[in-house]
PDB file of N, CA and C in Angstrom:
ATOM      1  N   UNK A   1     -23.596 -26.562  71.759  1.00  0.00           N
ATOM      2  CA  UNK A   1     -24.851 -26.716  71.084  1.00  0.00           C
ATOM      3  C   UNK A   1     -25.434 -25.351  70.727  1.00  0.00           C
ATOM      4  N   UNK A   2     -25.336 -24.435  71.574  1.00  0.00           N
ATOM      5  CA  UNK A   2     -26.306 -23.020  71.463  1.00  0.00           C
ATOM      6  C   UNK A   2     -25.117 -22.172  70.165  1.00  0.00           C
ATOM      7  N   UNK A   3     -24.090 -22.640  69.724  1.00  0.00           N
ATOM      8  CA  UNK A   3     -23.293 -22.343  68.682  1.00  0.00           C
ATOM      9  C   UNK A   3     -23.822 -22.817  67.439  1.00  0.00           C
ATOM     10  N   UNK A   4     -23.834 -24.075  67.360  1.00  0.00           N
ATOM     11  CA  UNK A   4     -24.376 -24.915  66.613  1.00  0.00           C
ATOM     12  C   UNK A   4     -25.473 -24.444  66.054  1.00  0.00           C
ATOM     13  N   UNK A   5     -26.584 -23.937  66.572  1.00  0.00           N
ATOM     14  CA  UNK A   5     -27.753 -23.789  67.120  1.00  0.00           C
ATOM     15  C   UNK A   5     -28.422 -22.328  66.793  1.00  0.00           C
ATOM     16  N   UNK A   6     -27.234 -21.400  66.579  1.00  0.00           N
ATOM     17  CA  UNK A   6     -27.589 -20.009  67.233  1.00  0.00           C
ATOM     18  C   UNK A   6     -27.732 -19.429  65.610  1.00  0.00           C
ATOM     19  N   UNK A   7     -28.894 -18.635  65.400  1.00  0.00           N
ATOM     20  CA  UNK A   7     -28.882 -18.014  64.307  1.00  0.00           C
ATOM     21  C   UNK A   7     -28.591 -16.529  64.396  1.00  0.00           C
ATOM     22  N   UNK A   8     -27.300 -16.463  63.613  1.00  0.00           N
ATOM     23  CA  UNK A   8     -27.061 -14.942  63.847  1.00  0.00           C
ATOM     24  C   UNK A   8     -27.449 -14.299  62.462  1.00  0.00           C
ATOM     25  N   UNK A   9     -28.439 -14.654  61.611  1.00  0.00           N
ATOM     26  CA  UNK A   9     -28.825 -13.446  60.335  1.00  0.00           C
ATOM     27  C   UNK A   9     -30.110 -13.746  60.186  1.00  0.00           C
ATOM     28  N   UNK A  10     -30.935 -13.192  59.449  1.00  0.00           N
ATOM     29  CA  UNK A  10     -32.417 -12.860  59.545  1.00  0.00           C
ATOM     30  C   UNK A  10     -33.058 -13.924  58.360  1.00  0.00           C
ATOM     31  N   UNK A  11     -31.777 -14.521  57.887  1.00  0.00           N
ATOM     32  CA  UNK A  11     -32.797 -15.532  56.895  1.00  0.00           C
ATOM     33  C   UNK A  11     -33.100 -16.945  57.523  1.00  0.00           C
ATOM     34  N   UNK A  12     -34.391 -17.436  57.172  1.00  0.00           N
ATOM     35  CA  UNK A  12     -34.881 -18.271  57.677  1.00  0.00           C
ATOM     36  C   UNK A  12     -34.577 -19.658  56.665  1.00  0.00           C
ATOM     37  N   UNK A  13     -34.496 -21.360  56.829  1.00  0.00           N
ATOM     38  CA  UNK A  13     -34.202 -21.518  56.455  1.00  0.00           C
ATOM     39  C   UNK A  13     -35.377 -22.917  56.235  1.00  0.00           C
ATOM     40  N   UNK A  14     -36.559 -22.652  57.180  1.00  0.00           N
ATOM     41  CA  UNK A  14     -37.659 -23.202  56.961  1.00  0.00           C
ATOM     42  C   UNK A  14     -38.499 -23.150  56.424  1.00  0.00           C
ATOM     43  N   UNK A  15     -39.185 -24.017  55.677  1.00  0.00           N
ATOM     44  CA  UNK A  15     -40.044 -23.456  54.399  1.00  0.00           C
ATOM     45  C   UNK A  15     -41.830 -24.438  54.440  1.00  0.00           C
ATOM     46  N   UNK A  16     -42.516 -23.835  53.888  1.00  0.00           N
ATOM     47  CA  UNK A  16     -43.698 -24.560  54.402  1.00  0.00           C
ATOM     48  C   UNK A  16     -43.936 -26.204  53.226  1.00  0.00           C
ATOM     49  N   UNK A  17     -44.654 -27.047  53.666  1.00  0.00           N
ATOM     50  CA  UNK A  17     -45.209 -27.943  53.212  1.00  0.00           C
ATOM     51  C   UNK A  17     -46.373 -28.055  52.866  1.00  0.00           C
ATOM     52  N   UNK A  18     -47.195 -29.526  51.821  1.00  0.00           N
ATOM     53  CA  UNK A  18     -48.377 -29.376  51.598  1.00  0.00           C
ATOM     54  C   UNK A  18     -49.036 -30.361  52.421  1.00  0.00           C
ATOM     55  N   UNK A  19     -49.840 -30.609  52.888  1.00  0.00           N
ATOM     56  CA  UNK A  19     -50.459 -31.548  53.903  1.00  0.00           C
ATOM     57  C   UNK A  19     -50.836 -32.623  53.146  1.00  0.00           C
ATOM     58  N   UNK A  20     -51.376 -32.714  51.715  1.00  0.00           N
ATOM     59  CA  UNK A  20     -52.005 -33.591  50.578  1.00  0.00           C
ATOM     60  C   UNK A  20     -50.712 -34.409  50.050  1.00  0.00           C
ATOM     61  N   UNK A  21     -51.072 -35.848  50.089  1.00  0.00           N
ATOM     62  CA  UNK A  21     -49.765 -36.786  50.074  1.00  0.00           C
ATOM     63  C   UNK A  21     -50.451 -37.577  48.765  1.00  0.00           C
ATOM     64  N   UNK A  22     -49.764 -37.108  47.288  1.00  0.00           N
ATOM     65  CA  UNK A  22     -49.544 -37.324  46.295  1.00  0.00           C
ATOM     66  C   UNK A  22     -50.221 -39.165  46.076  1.00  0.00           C
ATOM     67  N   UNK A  23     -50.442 -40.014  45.408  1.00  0.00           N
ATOM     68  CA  UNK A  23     -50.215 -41.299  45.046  1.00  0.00           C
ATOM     69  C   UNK A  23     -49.238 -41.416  43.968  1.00  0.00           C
ATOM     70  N   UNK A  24     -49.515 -43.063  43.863  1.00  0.00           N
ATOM     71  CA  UNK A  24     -47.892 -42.912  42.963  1.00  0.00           C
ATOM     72  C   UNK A  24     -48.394 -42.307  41.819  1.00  0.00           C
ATOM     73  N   UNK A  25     -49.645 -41.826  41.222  1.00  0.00           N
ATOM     74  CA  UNK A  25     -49.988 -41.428  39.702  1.00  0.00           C
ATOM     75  C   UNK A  25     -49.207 -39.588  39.853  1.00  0.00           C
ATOM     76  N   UNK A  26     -48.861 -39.453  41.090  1.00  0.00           N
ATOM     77  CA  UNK A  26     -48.580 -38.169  41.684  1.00  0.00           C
ATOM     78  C   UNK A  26     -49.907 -37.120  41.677  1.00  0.00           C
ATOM     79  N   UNK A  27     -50.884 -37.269  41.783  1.00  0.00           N
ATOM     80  CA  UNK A  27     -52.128 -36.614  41.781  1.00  0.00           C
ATOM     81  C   UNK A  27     -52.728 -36.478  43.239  1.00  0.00           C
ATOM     82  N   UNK A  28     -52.873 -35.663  43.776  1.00  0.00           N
ATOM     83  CA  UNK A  28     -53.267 -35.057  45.025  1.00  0.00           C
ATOM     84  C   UNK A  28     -54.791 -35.507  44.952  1.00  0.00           C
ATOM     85  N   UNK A  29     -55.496 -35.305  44.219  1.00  0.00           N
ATOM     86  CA  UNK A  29     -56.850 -35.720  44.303  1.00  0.00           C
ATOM     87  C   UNK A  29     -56.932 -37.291  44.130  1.00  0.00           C
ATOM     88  N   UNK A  30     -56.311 -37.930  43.619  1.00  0.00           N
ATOM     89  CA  UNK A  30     -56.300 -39.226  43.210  1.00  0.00           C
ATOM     90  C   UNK A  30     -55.967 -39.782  44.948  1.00  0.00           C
ATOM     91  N   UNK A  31     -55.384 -39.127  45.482  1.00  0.00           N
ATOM     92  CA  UNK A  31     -54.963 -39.742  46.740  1.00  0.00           C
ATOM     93  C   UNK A  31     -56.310 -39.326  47.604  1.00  0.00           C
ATOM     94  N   UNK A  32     -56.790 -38.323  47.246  1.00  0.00           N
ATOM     95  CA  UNK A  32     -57.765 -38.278  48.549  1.00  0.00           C
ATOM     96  C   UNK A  32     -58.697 -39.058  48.144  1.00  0.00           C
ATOM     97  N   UNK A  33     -59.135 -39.433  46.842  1.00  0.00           N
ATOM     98  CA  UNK A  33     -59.790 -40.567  46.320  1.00  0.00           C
ATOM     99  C   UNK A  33     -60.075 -41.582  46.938  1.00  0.00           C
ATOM    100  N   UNK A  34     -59.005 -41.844  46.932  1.00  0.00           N
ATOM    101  CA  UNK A  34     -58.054 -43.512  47.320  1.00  0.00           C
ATOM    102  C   UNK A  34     -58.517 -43.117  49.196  1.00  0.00           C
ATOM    103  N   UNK A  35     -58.168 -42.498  50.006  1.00  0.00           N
ATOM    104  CA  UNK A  35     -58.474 -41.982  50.931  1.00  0.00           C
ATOM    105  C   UNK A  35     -60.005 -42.179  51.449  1.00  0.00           C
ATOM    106  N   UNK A  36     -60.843 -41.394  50.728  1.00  0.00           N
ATOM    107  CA  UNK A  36     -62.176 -41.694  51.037  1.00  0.00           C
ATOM    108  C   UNK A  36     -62.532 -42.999  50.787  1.00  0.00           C
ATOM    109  N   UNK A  37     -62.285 -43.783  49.709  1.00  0.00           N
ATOM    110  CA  UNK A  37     -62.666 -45.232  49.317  1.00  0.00           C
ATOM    111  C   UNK A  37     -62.609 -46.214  50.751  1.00  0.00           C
ATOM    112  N   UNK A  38     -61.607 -45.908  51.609  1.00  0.00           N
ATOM    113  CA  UNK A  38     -61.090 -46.715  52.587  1.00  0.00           C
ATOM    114  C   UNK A  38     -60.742 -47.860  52.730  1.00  0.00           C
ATOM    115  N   UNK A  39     -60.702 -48.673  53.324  1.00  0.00           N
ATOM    116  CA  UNK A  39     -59.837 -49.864  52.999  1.00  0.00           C
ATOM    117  C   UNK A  39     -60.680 -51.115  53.401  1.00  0.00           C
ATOM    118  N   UNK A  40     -62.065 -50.665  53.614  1.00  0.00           N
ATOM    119  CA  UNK A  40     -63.359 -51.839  53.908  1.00  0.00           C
ATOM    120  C   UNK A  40     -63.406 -52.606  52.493  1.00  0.00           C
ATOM    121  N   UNK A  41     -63.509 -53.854  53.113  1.00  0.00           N
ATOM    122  CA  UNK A  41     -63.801 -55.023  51.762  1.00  0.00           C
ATOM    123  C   UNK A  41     -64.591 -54.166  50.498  1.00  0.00           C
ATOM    124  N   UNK A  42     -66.202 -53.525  51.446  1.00  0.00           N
ATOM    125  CA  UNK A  42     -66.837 -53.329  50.254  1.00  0.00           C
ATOM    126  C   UNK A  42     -66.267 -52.306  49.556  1.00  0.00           C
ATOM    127  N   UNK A  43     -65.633 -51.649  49.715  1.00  0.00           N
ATOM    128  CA  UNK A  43     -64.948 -50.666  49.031  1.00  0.00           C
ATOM    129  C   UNK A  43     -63.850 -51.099  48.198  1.00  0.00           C
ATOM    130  N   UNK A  44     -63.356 -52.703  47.451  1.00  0.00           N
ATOM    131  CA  UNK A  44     -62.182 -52.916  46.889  1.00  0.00           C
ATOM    132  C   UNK A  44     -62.479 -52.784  45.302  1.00  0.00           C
ATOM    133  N   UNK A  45     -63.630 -52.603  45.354  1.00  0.00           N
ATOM    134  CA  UNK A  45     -64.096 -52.803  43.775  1.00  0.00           C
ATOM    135  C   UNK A  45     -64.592 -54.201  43.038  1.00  0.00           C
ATOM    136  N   UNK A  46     -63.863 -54.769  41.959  1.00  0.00           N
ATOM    137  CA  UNK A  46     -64.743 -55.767  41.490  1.00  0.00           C
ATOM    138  C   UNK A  46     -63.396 -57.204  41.237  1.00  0.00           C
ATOM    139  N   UNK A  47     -63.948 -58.111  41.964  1.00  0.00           N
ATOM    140  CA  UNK A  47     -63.120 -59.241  41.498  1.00  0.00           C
ATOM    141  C   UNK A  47     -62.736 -59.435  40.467  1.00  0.00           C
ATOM    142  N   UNK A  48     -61.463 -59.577  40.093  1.00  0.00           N
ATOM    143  CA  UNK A  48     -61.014 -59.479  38.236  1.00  0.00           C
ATOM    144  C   UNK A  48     -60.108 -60.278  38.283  1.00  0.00           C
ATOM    145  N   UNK A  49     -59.418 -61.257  39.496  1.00  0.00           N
ATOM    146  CA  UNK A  49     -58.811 -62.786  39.168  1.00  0.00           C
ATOM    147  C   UNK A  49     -58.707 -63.107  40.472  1.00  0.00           C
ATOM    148  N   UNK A  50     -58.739 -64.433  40.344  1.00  0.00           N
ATOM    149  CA  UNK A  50     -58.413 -65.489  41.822  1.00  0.00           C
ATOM    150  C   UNK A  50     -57.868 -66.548  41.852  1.00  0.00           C
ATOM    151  N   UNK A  51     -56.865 -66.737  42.600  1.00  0.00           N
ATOM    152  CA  UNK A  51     -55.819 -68.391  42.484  1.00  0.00           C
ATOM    153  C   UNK A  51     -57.023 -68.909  42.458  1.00  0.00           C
ATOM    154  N   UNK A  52     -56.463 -70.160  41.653  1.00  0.00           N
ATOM    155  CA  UNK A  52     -57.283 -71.826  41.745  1.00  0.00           C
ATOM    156  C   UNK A  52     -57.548 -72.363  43.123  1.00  0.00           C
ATOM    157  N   UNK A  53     -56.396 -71.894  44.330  1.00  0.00           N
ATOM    158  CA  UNK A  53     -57.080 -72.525  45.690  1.00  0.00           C
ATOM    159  C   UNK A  53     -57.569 -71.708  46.242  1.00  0.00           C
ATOM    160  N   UNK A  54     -57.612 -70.583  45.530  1.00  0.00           N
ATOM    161  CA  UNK A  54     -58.555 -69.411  46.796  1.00  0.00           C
ATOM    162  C   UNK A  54     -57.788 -68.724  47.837  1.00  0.00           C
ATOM    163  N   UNK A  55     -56.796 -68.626  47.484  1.00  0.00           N
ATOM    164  CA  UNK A  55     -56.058 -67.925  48.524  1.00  0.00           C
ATOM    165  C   UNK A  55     -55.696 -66.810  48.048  1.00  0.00           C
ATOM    166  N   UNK A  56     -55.335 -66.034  46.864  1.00  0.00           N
ATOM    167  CA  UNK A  56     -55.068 -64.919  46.340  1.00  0.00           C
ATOM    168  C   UNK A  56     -55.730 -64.230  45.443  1.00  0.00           C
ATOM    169  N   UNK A  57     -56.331 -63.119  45.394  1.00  0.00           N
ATOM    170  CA  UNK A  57     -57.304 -62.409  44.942  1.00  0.00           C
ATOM    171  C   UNK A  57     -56.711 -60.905  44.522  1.00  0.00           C
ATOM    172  N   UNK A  58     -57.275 -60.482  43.015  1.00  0.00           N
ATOM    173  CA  UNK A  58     -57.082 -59.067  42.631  1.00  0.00           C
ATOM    174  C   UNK A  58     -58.496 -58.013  42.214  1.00  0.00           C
ATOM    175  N   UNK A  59     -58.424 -57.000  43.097  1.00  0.00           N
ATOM    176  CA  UNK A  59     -59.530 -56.445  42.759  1.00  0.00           C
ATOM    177  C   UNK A  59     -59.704 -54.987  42.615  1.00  0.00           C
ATOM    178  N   UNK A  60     -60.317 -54.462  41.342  1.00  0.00           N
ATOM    179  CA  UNK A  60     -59.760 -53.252  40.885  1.00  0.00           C
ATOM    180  C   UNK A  60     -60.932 -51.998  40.937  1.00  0.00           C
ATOM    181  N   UNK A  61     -60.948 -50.972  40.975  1.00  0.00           N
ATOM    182  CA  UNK A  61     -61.781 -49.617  41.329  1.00  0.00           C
ATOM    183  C   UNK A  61     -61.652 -48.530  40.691  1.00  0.00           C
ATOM    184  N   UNK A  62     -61.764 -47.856  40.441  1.00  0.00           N
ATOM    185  CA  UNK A  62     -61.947 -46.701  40.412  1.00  0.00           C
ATOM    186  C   UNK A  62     -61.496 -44.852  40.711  1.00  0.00           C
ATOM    187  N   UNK A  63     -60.893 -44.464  40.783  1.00  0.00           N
ATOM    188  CA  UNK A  63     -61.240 -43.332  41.894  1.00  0.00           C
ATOM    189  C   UNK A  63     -62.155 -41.782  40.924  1.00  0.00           C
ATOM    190  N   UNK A  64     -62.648 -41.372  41.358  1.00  0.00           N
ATOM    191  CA  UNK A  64     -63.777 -40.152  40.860  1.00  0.00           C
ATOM    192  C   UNK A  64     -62.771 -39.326  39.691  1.00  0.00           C
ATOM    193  N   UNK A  65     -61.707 -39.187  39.746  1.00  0.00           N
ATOM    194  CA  UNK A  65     -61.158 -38.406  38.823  1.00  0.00           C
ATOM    195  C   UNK A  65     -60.235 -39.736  37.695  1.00  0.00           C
ATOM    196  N   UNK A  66     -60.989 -40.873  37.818  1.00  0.00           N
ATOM    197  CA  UNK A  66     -60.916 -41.930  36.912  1.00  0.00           C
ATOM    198  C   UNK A  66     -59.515 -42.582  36.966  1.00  0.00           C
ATOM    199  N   UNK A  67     -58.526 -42.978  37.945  1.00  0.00           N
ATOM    200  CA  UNK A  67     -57.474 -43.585  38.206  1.00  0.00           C
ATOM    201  C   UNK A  67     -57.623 -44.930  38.643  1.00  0.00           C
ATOM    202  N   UNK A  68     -56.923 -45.993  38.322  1.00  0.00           N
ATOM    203  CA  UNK A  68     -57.117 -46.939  38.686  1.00  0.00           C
ATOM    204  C   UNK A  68     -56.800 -47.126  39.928  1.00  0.00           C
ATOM    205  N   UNK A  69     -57.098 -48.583  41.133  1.00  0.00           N
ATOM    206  CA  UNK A  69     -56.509 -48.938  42.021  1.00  0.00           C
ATOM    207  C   UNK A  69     -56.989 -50.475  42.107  1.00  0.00           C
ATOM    208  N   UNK A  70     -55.932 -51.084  42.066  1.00  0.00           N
ATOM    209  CA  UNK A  70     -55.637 -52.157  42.047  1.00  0.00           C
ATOM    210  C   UNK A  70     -55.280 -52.556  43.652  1.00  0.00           C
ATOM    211  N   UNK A  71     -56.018 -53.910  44.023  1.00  0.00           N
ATOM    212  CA  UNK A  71     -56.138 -54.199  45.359  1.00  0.00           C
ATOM    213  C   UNK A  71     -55.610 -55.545  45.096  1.00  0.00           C
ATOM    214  N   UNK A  72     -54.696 -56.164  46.082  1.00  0.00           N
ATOM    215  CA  UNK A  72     -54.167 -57.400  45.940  1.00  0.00           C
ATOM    216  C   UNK A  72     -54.007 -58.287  46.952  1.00  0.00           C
ATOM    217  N   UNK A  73     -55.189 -59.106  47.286  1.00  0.00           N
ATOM    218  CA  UNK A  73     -55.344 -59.670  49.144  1.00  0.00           C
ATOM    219  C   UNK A  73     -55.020 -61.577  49.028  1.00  0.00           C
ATOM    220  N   UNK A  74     -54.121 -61.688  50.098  1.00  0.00           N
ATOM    221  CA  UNK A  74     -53.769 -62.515  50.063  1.00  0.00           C
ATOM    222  C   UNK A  74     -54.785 -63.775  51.055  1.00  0.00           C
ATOM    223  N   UNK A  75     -55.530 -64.396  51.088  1.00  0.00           N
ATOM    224  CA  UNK A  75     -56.870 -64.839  51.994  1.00  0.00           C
ATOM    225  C   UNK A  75     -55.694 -66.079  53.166  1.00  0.00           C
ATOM    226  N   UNK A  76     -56.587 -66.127  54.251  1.00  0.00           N
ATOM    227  CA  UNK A  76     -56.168 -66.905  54.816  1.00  0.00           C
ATOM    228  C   UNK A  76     -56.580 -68.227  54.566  1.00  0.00           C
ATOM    229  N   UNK A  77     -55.516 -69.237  54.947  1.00  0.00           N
ATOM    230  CA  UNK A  77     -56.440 -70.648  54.386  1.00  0.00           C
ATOM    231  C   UNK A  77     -57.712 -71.263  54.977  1.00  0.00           C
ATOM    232  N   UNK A  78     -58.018 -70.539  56.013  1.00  0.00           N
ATOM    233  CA  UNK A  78     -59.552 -71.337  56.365  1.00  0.00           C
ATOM    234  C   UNK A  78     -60.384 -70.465  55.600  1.00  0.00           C
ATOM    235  N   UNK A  79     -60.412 -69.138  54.971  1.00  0.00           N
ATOM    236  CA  UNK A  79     -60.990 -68.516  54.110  1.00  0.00           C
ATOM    237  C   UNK A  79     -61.185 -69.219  52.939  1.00  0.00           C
ATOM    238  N   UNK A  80     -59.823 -69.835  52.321  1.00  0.00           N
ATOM    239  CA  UNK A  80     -59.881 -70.472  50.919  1.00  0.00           C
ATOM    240  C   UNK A  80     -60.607 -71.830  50.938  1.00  0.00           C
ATOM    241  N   UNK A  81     -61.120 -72.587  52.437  1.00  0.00           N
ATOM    242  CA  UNK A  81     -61.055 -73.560  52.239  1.00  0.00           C
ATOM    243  C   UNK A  81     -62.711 -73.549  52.038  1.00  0.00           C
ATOM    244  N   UNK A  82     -63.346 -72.273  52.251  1.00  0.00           N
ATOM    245  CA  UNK A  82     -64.646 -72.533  52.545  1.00  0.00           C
ATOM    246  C   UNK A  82     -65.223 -72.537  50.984  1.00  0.00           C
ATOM    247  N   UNK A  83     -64.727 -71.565  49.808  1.00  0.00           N
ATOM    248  CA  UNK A  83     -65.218 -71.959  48.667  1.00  0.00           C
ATOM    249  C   UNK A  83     -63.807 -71.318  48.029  1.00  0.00           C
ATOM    250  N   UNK A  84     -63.450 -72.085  47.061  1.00  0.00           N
ATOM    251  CA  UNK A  84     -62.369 -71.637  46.032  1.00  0.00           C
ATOM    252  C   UNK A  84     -62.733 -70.773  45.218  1.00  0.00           C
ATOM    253  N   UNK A  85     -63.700 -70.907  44.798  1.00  0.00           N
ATOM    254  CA  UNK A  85     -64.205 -69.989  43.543  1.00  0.00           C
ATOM    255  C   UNK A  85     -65.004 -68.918  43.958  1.00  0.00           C
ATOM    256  N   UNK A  86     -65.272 -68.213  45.667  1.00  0.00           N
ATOM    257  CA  UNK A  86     -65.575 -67.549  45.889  1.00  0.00           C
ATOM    258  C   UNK A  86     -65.195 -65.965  46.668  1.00  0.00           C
ATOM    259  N   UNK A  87     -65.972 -64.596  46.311  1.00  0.00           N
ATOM    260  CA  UNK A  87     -65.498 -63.459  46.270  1.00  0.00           C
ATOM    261  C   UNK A  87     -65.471 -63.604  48.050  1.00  0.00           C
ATOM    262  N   UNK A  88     -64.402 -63.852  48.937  1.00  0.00           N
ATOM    263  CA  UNK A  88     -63.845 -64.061  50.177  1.00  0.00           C
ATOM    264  C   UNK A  88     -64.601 -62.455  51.055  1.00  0.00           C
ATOM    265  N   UNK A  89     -64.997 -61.727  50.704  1.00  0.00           N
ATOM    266  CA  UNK A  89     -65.436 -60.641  51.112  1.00  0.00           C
ATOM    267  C   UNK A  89     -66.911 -60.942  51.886  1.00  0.00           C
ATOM    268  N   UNK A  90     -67.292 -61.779  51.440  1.00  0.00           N
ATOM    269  CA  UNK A  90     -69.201 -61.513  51.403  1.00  0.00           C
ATOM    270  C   UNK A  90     -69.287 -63.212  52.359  1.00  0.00           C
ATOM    271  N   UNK A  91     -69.630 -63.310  53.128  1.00  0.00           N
ATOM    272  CA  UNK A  91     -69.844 -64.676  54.016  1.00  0.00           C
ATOM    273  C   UNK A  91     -70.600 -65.799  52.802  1.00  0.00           C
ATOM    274  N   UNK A  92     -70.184 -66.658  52.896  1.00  0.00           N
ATOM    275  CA  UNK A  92     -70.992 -67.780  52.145  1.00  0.00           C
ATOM    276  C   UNK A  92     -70.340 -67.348  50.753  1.00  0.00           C
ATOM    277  N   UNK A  93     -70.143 -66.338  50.387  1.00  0.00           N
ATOM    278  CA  UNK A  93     -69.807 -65.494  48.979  1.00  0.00           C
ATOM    279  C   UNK A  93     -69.904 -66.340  47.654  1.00  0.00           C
ATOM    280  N   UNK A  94     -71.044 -66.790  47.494  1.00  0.00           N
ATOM    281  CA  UNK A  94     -71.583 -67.366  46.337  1.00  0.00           C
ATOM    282  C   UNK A  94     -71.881 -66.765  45.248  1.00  0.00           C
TER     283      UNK A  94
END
C-alpha cells in the first residue's frame, strides 16, 4: 500500500472545487435561488394544474434572477378526498 500510495515528485494531483452546486439551467445563482425558496408549501408558487381527483398537483415560481421552477406533488388520498378542486397546501383550501 505505502508503494501504491507513496508520492515520490512534487506535483500534486489535487485540485480545488466550487462549493455552489449548479441547477439543471447550470446557473449557480439560480440554485441558491431555488435554495433560499425552500421546500415549505408556501414557498411552491402558484397552482397552474390539478388532476380531476385531487391527487396530483403542478406548481410553478420563480427564482430572483427569473428562472423557472416547476414543483410537482403528488397528494395523499385523504388529502384529495377532502376537496378535489382544492390548493392541498392551505387547510380547508377553498
Amino acid at each position: 500500500m505505502n508503494i501504491i500510495y507513496a508520492h515520490l515528485d512534487s506535483i500534486s494531483t489535487v485540485s480545488t472545487t466550487s462549493t455552489t452546486k449548479p441547477n439543471a439551467a447550470g446557473s449557480a445563482g439560480d440554485a441558491e435561488d431555488a435554495e433560499d425558496a425552500g421546500d415549505a408549501p408556501n414557498n411552491w408558487g402558484t397552482l397552474i394544474s390539478q388532476s380531476n381527483n385531487g391527487r396530483s398537483s403542478t406548481y410553478e415560481s420563480y427564482t430572483r434572477s427569473g428562472a423557472k421552477i416547476v414543483r410537482h406533488v403528488y397528494w395523499t388520498q385523504e388529502a384529495a378526498e377532502k376537496c378535489h378542486s382544492c390548493d392541498h397546501r392551505y387547510e380547508g383550501g377553498h
